[in-house]
Structure formats: C-alpha cells, structure tokens
C-alpha atoms as a PDB file:
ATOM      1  CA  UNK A   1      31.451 -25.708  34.787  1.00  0.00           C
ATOM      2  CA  UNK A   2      33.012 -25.329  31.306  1.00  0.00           C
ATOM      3  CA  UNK A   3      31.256 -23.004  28.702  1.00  0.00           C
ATOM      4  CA  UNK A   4      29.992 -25.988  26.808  1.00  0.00           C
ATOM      5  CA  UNK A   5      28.335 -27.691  29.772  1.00  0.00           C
ATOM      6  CA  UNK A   6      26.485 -24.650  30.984  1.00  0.00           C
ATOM      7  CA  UNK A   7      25.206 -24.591  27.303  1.00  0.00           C
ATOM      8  CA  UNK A   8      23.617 -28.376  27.580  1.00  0.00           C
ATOM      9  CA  UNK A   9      22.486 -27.571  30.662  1.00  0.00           C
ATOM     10  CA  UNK A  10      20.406 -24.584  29.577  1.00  0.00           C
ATOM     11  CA  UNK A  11      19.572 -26.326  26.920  1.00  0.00           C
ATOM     12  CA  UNK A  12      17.979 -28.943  28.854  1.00  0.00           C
ATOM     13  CA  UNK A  13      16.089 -27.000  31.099  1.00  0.00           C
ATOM     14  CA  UNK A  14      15.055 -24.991  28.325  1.00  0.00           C
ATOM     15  CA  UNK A  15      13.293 -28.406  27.464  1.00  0.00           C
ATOM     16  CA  UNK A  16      12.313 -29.622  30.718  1.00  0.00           C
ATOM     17  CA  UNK A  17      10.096 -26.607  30.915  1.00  0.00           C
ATOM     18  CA  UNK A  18       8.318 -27.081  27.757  1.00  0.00           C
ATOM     19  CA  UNK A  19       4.905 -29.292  27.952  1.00  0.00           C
ATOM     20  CA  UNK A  20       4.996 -32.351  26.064  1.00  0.00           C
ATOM     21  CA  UNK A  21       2.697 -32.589  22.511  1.00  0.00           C
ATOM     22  CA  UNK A  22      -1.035 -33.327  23.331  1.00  0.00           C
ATOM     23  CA  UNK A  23      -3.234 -35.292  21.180  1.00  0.00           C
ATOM     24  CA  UNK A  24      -4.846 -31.934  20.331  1.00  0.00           C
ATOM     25  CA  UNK A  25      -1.794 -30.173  19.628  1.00  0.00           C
ATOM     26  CA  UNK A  26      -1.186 -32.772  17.135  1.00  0.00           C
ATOM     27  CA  UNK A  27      -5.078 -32.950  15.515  1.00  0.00           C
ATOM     28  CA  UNK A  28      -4.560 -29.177  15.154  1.00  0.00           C
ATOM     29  CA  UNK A  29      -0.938 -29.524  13.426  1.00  0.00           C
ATOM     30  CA  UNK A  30      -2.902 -32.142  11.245  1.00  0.00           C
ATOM     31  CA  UNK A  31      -5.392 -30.291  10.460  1.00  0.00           C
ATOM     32  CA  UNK A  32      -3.410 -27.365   9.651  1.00  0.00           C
ATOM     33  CA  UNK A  33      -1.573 -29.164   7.192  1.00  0.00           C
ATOM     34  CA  UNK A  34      -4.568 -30.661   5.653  1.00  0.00           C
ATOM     35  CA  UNK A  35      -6.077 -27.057   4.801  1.00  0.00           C
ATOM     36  CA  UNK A  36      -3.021 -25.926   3.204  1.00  0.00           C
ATOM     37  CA  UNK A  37      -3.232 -29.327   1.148  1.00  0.00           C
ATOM     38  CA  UNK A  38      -6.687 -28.758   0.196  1.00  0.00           C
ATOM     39  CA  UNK A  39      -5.669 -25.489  -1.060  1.00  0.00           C
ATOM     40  CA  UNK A  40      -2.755 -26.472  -3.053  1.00  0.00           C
ATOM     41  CA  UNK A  41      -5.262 -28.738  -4.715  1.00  0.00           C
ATOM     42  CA  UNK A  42      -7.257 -25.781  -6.092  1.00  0.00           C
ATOM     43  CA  UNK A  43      -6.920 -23.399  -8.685  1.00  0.00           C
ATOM     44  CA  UNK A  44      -7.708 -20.521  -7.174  1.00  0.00           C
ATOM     45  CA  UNK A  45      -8.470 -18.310 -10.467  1.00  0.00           C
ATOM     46  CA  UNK A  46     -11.028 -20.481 -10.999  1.00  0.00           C
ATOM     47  CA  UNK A  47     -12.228 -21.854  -7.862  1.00  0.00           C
ATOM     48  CA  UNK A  48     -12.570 -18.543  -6.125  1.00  0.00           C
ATOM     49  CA  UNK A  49     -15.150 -19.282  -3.918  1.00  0.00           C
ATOM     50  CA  UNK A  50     -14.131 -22.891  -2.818  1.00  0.00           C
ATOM     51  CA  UNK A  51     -10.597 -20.850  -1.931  1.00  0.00           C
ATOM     52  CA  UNK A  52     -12.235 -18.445  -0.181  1.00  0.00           C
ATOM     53  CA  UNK A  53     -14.253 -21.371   1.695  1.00  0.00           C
ATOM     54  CA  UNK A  54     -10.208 -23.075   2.466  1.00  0.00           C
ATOM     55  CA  UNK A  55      -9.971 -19.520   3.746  1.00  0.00           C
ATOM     56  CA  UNK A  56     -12.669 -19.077   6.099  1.00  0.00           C
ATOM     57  CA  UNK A  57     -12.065 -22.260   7.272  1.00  0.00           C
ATOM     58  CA  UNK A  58      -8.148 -22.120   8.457  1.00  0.00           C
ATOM     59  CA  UNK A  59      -9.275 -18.819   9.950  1.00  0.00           C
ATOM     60  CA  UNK A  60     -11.878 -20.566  12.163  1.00  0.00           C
ATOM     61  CA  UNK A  61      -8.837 -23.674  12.757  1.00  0.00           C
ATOM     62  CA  UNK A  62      -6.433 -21.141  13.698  1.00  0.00           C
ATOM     63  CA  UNK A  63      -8.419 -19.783  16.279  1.00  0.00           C
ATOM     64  CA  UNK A  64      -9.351 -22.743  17.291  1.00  0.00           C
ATOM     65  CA  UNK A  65      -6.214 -23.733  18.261  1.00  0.00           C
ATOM     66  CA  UNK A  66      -5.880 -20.124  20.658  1.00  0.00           C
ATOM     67  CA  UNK A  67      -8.141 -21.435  22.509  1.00  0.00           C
ATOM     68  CA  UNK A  68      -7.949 -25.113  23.004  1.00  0.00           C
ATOM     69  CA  UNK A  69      -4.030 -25.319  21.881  1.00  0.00           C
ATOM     70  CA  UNK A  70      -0.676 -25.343  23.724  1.00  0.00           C
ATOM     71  CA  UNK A  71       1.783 -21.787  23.111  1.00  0.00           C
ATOM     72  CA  UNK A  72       3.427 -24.381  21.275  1.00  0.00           C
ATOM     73  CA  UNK A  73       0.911 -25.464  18.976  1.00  0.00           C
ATOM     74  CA  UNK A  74       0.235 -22.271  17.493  1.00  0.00           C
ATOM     75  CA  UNK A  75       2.528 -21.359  14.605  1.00  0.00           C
ATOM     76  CA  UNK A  76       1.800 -24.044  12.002  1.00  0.00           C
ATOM     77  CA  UNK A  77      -1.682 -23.054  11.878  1.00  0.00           C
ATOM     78  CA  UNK A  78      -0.848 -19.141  11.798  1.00  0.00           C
ATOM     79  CA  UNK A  79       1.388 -19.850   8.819  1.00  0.00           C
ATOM     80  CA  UNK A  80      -0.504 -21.959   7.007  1.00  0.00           C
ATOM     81  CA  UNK A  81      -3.710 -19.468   7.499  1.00  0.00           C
ATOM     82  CA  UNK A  82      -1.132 -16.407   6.007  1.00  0.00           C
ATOM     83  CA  UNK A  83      -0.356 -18.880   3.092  1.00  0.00           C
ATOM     84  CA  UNK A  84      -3.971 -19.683   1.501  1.00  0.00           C
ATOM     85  CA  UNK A  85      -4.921 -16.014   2.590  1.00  0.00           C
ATOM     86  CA  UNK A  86      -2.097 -14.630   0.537  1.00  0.00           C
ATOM     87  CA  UNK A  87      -3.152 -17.077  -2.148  1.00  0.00           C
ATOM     88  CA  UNK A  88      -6.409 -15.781  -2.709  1.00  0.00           C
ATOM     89  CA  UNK A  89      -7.758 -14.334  -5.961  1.00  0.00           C
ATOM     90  CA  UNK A  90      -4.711 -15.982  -7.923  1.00  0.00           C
ATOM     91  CA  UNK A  91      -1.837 -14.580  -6.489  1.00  0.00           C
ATOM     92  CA  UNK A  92       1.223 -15.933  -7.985  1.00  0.00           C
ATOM     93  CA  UNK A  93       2.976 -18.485  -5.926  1.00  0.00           C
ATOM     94  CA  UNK A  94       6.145 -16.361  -5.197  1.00  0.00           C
ATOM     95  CA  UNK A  95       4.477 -13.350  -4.425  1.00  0.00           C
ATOM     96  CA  UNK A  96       1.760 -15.088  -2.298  1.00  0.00           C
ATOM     97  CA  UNK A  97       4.782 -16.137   0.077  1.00  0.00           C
ATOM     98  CA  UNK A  98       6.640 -13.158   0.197  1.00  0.00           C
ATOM     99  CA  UNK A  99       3.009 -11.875   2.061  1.00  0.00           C
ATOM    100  CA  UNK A 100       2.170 -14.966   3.996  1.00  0.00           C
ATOM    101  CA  UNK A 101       5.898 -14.354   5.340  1.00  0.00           C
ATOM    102  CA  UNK A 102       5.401 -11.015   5.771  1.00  0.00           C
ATOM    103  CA  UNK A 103       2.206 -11.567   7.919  1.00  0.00           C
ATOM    104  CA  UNK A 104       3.299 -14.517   9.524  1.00  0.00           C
ATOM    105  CA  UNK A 105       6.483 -12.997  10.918  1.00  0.00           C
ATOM    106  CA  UNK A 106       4.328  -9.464  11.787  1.00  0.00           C
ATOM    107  CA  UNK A 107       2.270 -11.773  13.611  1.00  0.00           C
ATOM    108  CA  UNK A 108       4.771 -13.445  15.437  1.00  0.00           C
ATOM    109  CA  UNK A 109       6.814 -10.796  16.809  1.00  0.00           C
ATOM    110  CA  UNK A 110       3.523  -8.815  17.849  1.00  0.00           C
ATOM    111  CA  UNK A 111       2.035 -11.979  19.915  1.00  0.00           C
ATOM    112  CA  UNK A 112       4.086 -13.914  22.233  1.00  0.00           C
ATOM    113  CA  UNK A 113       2.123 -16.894  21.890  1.00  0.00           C
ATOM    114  CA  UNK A 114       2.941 -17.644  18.217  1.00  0.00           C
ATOM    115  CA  UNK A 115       6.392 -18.699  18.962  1.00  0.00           C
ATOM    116  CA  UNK A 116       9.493 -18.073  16.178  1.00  0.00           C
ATOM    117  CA  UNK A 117      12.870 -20.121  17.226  1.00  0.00           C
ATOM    118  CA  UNK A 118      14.945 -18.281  16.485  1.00  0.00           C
ATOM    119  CA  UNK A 119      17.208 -20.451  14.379  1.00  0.00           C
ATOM    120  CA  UNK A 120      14.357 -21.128  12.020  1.00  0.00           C
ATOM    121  CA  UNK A 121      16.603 -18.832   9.448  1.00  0.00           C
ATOM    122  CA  UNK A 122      20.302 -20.204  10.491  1.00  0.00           C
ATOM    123  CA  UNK A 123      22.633 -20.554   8.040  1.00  0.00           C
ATOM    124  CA  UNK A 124      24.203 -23.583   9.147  1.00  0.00           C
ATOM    125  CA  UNK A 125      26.885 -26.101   7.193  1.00  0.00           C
ATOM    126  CA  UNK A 126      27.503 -26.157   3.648  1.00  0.00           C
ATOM    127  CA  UNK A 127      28.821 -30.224   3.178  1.00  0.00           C
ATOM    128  CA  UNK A 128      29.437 -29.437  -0.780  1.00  0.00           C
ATOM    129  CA  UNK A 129      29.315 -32.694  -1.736  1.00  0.00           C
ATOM    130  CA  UNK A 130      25.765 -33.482  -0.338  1.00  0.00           C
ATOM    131  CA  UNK A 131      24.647 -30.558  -1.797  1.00  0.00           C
ATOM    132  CA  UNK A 132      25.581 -31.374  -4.822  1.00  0.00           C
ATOM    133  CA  UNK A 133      24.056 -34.832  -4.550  1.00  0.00           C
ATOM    134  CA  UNK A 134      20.741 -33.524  -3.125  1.00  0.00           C
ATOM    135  CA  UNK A 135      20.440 -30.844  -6.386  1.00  0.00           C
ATOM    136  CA  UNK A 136      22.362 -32.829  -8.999  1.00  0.00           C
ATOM    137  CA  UNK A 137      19.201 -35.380  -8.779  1.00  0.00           C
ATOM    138  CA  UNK A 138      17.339 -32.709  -9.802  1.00  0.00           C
ATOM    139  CA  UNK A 139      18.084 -32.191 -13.824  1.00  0.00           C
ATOM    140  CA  UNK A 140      17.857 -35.819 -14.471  1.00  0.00           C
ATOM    141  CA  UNK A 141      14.886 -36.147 -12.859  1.00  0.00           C
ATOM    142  CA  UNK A 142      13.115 -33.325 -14.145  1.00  0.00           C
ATOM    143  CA  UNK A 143      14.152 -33.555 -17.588  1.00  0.00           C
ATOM    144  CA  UNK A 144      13.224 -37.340 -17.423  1.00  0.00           C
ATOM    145  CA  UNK A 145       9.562 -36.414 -16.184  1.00  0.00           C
ATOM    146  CA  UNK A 146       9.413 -33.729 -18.771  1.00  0.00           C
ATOM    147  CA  UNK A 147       9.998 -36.284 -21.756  1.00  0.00           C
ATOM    148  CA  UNK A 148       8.325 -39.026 -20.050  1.00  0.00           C
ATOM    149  CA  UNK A 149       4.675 -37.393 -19.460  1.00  0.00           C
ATOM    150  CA  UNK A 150       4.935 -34.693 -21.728  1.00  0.00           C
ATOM    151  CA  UNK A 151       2.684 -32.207 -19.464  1.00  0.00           C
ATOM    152  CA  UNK A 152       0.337 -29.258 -20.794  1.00  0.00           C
ATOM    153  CA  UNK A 153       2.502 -26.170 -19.777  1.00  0.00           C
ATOM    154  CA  UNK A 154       0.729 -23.817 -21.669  1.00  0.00           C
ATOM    155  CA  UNK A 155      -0.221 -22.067 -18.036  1.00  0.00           C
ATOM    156  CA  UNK A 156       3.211 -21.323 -18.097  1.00  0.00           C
ATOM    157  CA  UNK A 157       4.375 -20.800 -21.343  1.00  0.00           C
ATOM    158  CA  UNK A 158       1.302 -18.295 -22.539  1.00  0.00           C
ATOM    159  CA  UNK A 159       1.582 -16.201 -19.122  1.00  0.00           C
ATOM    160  CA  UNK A 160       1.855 -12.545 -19.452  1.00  0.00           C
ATOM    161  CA  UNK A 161       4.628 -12.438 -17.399  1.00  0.00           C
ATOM    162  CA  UNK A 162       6.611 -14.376 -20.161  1.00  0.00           C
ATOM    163  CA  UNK A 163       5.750 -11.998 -22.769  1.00  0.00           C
ATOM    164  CA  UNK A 164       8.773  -9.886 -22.500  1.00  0.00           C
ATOM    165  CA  UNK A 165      12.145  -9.363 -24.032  1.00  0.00           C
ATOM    166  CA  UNK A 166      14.559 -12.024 -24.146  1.00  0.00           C
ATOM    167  CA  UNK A 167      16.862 -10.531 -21.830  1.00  0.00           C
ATOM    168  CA  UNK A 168      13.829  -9.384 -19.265  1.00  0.00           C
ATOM    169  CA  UNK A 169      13.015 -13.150 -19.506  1.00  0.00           C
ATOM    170  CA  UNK A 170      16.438 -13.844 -18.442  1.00  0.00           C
ATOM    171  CA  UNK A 171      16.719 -11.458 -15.933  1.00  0.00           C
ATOM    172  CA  UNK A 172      13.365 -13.378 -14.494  1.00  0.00           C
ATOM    173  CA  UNK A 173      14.562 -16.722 -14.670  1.00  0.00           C
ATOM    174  CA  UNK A 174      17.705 -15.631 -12.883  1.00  0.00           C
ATOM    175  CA  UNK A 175      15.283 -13.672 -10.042  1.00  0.00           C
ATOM    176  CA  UNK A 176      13.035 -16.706  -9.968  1.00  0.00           C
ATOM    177  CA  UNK A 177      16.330 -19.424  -9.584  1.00  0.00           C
ATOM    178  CA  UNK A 178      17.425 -17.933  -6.216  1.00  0.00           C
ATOM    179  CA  UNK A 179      14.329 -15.864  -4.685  1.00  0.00           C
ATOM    180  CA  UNK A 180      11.650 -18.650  -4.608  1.00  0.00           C
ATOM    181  CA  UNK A 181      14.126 -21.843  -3.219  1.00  0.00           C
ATOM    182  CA  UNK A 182      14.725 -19.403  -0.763  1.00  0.00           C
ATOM    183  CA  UNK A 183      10.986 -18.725   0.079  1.00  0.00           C
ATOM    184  CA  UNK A 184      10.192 -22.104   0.324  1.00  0.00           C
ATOM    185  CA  UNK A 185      13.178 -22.998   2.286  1.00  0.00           C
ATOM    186  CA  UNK A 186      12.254 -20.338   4.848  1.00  0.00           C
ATOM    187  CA  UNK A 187       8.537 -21.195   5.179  1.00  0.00           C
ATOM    188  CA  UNK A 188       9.253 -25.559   4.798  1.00  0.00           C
ATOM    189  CA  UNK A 189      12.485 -26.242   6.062  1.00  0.00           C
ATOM    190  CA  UNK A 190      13.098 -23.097   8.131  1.00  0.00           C
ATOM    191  CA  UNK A 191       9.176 -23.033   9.984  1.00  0.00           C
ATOM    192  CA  UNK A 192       7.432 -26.193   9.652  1.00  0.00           C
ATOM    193  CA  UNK A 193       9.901 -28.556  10.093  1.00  0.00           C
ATOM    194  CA  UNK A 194      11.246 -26.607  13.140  1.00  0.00           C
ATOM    195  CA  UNK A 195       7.906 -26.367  14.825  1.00  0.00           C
ATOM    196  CA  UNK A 196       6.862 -29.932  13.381  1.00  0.00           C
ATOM    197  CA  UNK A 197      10.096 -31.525  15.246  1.00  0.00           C
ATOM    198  CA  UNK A 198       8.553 -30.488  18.596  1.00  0.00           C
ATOM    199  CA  UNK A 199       5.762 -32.954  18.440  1.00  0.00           C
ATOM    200  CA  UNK A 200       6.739 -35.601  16.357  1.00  0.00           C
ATOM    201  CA  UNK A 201      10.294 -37.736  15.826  1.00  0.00           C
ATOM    202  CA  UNK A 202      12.186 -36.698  12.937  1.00  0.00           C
ATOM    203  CA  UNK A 203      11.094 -39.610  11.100  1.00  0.00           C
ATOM    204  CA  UNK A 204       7.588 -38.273  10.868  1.00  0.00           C
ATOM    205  CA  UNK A 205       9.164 -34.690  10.739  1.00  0.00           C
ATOM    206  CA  UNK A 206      10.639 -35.115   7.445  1.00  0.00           C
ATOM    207  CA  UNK A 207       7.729 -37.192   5.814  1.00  0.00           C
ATOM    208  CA  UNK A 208       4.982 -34.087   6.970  1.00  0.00           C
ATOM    209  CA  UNK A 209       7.033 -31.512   5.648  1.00  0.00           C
ATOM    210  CA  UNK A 210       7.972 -33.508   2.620  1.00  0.00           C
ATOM    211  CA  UNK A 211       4.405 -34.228   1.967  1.00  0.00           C
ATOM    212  CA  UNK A 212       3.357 -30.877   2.594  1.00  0.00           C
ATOM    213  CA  UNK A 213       6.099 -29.140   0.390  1.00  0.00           C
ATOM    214  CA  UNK A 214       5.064 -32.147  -2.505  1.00  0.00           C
ATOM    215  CA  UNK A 215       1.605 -31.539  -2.147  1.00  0.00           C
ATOM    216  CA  UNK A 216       2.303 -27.860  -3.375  1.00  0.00           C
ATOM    217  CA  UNK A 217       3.159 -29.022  -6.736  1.00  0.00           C
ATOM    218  CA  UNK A 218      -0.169 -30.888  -8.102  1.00  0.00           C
ATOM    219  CA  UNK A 219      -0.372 -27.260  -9.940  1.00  0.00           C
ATOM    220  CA  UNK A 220       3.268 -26.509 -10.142  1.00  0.00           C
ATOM    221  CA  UNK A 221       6.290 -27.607 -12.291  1.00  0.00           C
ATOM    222  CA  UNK A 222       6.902 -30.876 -11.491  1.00  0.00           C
ATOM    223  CA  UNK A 223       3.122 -30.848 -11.438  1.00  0.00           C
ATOM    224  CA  UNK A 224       0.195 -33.416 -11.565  1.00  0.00           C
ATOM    225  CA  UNK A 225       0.571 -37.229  -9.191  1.00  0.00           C
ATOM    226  CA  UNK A 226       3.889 -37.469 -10.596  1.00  0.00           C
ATOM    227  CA  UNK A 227       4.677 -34.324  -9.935  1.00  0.00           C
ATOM    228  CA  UNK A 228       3.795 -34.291  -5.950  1.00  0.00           C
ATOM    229  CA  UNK A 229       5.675 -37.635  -6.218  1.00  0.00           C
ATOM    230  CA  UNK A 230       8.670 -36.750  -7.273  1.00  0.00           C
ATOM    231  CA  UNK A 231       8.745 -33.306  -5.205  1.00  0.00           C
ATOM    232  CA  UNK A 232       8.018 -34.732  -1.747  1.00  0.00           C
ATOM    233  CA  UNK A 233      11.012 -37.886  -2.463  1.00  0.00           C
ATOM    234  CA  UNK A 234      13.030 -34.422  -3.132  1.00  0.00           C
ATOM    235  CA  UNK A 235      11.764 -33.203  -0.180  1.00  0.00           C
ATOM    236  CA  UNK A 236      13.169 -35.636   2.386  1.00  0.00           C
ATOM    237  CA  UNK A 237      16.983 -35.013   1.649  1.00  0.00           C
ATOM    238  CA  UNK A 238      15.887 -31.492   1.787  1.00  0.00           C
ATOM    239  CA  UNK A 239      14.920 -32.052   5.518  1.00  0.00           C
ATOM    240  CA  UNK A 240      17.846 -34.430   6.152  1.00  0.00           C
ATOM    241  CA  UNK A 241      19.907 -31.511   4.953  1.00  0.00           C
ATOM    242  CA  UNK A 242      18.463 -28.843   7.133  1.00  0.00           C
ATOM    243  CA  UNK A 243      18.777 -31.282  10.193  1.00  0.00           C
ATOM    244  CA  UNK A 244      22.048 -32.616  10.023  1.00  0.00           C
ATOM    245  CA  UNK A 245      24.006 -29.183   8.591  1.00  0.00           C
ATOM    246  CA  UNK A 246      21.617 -27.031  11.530  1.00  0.00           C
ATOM    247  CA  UNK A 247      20.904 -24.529   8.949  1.00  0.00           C
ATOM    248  CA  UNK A 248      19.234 -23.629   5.493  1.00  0.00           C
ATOM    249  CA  UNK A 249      22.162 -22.949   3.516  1.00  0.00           C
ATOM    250  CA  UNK A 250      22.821 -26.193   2.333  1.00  0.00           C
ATOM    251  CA  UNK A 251      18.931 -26.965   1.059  1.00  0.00           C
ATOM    252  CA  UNK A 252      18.924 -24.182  -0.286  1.00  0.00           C
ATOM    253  CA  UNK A 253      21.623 -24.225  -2.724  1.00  0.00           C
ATOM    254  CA  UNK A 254      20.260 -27.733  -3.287  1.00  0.00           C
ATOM    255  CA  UNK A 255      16.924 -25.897  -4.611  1.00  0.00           C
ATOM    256  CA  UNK A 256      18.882 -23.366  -6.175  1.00  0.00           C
ATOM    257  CA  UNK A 257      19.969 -25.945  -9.116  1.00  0.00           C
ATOM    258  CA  UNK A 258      16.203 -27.834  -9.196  1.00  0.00           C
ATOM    259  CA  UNK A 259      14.905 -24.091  -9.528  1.00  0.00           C
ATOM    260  CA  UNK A 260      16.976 -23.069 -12.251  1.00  0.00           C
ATOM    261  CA  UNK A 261      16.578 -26.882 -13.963  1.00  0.00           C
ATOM    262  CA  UNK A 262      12.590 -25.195 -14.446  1.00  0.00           C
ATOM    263  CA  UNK A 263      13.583 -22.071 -15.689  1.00  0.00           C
ATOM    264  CA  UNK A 264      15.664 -23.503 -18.129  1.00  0.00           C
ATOM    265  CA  UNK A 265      12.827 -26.174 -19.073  1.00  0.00           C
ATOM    266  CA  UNK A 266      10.283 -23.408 -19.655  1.00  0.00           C
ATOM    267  CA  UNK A 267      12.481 -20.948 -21.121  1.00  0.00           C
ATOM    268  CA  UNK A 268      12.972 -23.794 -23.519  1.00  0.00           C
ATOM    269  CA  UNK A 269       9.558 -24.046 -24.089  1.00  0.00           C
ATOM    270  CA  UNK A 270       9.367 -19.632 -24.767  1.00  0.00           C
ATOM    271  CA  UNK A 271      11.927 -19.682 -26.621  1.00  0.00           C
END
C-alpha cells in the first residue's frame, strides 16, 4: 500500500470511529453561539450586570453540555464561555481574546474531552490572487459605508488609548493591523469553523461562523445593522478561504488589509 493510501485509509477510520452529530450536540452548538451573540450585543461598560448574567449563563451551558454532550460537542461552548468571560468589565476586544485564547487552549490541553485538531492553526496555501480579491473588497467597502452612514465614532476617536504621540499612534495602528486579524482568524476560522464542520455541511459551516464573526461587529468598526451586514458577507470568503487553501494564512492576510483599511479610517478621524 503506497504512502498516500495508508494516509486515506487512516483517515477514514479516523472517521468511522467518530459518532455522528446528535440533535443535542447541535442545540448545544446553537446555543453556544447564541450566548456569544447576545454578548456581542451588549456594552459591557455599561451593562455590567446583564454581561455578567451572559456570563453565568454560558457557564451553566457549558456544563451542560459535559454532561449531556458528545467529546465532540464540547469545544464551541468552552470557547465561547472563555470569550464573554474575558469580556467582562470592558475589556478591550483584542485583549479579551488574547485571554479567552489563553484559557481556552489551557483548557484544552489539560482535559481530553475538549478536543483541539490539531490543524486548527495550519498555515495552509497562499493563492495571491484570491487573497487579494477577498481583502481588496475591503477599502471600497469600508470607505463606502463610512461616507454613506456617517457613524458616531467618538468611542473610538476620544479613547485614551488614542491620546498619544503621533508616532505611538502609528506604532498602534501597525500592532493593531496584524495582531487582531490574526486573533480572530485563530478563534473564527481556525476553532469554530473546524469544530462547526463536524456537525454541519460546509454550507451551513460558513454561514454560522460568518454570522457569528458579523454579529461581533454591532459595536465594532464596521458597526451598527450595516455593520454586522457587511462583516458576515466578508466573512464567507473568509471561510471559503480557510477551506479550500487548508490553512489560515490566506484569510488572514485577507484581514490584514480590512484591518489596516480601519486604522487608517480612524487615524483619519485623530488626526
């Protein structure tokens, strides 16, 4: 038997052995998904304690699903519990994944049954020409929704953290361009859609994660209906991207240019 045969064949066993989705696997997932929506709705610096209630809830979901859940059923709702607890109390949106990461992988390698695959973090293709399709959407359409609704930014634009030197401000906006696409490649693209492809076709695959990963802006930049819109029609070529090149490399430099489109846009708006 060649090499590649014995591979296929692993690889199908591998799947023979796993237990197909259950209805409750999937209500879980659902659920799951739903919390982590809910949150995103909320401003958490000043709806603390409905937050907290988002909290206390995925908590209670999460173990839920321990106990009435498949192995395979339990890392969606372990990551999305580590992202609205890292959210709590305000915590800005890059630094609240870095810690949902943080405890979501601690998690996972300390309990076997939150499983990881471990190509959730390949690198995979880089088709340049898709990328640069996916992310040169991404100006144009920003800029357009910019002009077009003319949103309050002053969140953004009076925030401490923008209240620095020119060059510090730079610096950020530099940070900011290739740190968060690659957060929320690793925790949409690289775990949910992974662990969302077990139970569901790729067709619903890419619209959960895509409506997941849009539902994150209705407080972000693009922000408001339009916003979550235009971010979860962004999201599906994202997902197309991460199936068909097997790896997070090409989304990502896809975000890379939509994230540094909204630095430039609110450094525009600083300076």
């Amino acid at each position: 038997m060649s090499y590649t045969s014995s591979c296929l064949a692993t690889e199908s066993a591998r799947r023979s052995l796993q237990s197909p989705p259950t209805t409750i696997d999937r209500v879980l997932t659902l659920a799951a998904l739903l919390l982590l929506a809910i949150q995103a709705a909320l401003d958490a610096k000043i709806s603390g304690e409905a937050s907290a209630g988002v909290a206390v809830l995925t908590l209670l979901m999460t173990l839920l699903a321990r106990h009435v859940g498949s192995r395979e059923c339990q890392t969606v709702p372990t990551l999305v519990c580590s992202l609205v607890l890292a959210q709590q109390g305000g915590t800005p949106w890059p630094l609240a994944m870095i810690l949902a990461l943080l405890l979501f992988v601690g998690i996972a390698r300390l309990r076997s049954d939150v499983p990881l695959e471990k190509d959730w973090t390949a690198f995979g293709k880089t088709p340049l020409v898709w990328i640069l399709l996916v992310g040169g959407v991404t100006p144009f359409a920003l800029t357009s929704w910019l002009l077009w609704t003319t949103p309050d930014l002053s969140d953004l634009t009076q925030s401490p953290l923008l209240k620095v030197p020119k060059l510090w401000l730079v610096i950020g906006s530099l940070l900011f361009s290739v740190i968060n696409p690659a957060l929320e490649e690793l925790i949409w693209r690289g775990v949910l859609q992974t662990q969302l492809r077990k139970q569901w076709g790729l067709e619903v695959t890419l619209l959960l994660q895509a409506l997941s990963f849009g539902l994150q802006h209705l407080h972000g930049l693009p922000r408001g209906v339009i916003g979550v819109v235009l971010a979860t029609l962004w999201a599906i070529p994202l997902g197309l991207l991460r199936h068909y090149t097997s790896g997070l490399a090409a989304p990502y430099l896809a975000h890379v240019v939509a994230d540094a489109t909204i630095a430039l846009l609110v450094m525009f708006y600083v300076l």
